[in-house]
N, C-alpha and C. Protein backbone atom coordinates (compact mmCIF):
# COMPACT_ATOMS: atom_id res chain seq x y z
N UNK A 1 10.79 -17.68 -0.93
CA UNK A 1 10.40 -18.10 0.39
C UNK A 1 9.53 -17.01 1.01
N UNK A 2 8.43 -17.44 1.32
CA UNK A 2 7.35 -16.34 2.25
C UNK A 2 7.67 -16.56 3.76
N UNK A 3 7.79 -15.47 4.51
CA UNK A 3 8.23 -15.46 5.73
C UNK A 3 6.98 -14.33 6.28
N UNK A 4 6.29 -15.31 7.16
CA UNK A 4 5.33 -14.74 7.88
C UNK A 4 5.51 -13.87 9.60
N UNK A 5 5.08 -12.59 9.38
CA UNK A 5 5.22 -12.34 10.87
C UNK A 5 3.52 -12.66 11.77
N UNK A 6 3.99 -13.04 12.74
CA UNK A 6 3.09 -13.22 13.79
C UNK A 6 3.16 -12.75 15.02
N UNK A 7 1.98 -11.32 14.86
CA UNK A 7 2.03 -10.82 16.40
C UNK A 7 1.73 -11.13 17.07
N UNK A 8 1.86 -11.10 18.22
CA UNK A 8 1.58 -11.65 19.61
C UNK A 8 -0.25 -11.32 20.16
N UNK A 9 -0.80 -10.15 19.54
CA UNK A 9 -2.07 -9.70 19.80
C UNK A 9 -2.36 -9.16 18.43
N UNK A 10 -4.00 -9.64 18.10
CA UNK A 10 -4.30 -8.99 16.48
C UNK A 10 -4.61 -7.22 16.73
N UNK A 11 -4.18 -6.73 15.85
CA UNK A 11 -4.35 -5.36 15.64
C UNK A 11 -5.85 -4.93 15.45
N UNK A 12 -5.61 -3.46 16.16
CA UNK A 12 -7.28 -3.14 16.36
C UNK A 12 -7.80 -3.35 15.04
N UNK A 13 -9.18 -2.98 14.53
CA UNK A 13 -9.68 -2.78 13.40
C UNK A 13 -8.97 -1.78 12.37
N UNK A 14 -8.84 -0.83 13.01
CA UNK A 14 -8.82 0.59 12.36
C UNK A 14 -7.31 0.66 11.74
N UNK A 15 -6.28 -0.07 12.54
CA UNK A 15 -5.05 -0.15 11.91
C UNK A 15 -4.78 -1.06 10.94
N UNK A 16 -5.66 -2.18 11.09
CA UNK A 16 -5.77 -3.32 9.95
C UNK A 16 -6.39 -2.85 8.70
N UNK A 17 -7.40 -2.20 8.78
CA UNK A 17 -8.30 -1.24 7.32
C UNK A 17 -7.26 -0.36 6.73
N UNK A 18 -6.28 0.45 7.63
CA UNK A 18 -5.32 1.43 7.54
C UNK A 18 -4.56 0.70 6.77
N UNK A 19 -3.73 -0.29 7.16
CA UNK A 19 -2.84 -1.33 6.14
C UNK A 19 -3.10 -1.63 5.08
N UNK A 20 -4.61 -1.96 4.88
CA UNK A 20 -5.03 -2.50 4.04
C UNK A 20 -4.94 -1.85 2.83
N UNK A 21 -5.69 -0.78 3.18
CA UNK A 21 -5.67 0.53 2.17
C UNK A 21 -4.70 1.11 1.48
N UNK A 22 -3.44 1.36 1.90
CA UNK A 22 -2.31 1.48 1.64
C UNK A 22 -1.34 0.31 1.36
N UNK A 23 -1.59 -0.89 1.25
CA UNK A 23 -1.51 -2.12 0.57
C UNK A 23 -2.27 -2.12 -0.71
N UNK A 24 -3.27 -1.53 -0.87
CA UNK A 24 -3.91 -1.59 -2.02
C UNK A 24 -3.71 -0.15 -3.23
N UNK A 25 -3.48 0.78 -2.18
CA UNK A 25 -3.17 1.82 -3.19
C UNK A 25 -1.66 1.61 -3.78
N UNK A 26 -0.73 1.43 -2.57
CA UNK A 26 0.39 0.98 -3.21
C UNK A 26 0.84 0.06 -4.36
N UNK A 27 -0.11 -0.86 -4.42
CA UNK A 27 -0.13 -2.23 -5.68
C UNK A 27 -0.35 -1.46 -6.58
N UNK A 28 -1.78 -0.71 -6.71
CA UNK A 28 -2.30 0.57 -7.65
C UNK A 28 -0.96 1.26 -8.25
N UNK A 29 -0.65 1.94 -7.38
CA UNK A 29 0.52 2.89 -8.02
C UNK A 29 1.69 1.56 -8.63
N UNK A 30 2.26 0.76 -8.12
CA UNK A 30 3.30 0.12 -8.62
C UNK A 30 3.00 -0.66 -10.12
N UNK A 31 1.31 -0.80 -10.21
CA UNK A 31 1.01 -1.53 -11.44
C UNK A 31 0.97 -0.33 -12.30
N UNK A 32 0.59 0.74 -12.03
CA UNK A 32 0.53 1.80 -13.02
C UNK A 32 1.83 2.35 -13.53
N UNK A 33 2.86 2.77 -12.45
CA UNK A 33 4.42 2.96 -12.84
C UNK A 33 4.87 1.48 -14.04
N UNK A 34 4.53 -0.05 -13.63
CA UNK A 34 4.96 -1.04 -14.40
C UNK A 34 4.71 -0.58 -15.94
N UNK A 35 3.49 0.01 -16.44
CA UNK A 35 2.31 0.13 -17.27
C UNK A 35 2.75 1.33 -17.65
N UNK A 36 4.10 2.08 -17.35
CA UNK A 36 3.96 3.21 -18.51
C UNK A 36 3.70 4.59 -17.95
N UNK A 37 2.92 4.62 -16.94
CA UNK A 37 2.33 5.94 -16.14
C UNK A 37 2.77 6.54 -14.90
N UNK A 38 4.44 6.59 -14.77
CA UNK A 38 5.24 7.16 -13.57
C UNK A 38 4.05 8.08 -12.91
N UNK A 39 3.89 9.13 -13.88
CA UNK A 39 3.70 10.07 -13.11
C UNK A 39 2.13 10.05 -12.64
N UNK A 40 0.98 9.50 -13.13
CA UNK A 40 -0.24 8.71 -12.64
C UNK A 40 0.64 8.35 -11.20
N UNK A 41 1.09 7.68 -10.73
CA UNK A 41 1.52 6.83 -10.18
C UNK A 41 2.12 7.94 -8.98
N UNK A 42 2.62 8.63 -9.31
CA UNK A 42 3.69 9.57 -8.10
C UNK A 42 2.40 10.45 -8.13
N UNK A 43 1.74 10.63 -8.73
CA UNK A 43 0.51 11.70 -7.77
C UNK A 43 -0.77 10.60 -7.45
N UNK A 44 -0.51 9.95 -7.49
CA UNK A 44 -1.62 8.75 -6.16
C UNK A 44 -0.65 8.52 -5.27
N UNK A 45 0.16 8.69 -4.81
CA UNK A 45 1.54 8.12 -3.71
C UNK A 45 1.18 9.87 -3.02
N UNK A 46 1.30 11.33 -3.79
CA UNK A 46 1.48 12.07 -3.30
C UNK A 46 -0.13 12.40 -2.74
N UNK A 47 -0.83 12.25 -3.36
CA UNK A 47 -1.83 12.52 -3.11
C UNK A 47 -2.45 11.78 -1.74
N UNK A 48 -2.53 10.53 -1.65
CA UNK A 48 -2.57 9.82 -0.46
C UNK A 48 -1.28 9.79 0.68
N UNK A 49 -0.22 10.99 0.23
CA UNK A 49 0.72 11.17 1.33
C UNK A 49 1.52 10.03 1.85
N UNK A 50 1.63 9.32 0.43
CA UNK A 50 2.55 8.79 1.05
C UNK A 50 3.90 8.34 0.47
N UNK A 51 4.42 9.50 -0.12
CA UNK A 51 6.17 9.95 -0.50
C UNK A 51 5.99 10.69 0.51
């Protein structure tokens, strides 16, 4: 089941690009950990700060 949130006002630009980005690096790292390469994976998380 997909459960959508809906804010009340759309988010500026800059926080939506911000999400985005870190939606995408995150997929990055989680397909690479799937694939064999923890540690690829924990230094793109560390590196983009975000462990």
């Amino acid at each position: 089941m997909i459960v959508r949130t809906v804010l009340p006002l759309p988010l500026p630009l800059r926080t939506r690009a911000r999400l985005r980005v870190e939606h995408h690096i995150d997929s990055l790292g989680a397909w690479l950990a799937g694939h064999g390469h923890p540690g690829a994976a924990e230094w793109l998380w560390r590196a983009c700060r975000m462990i």
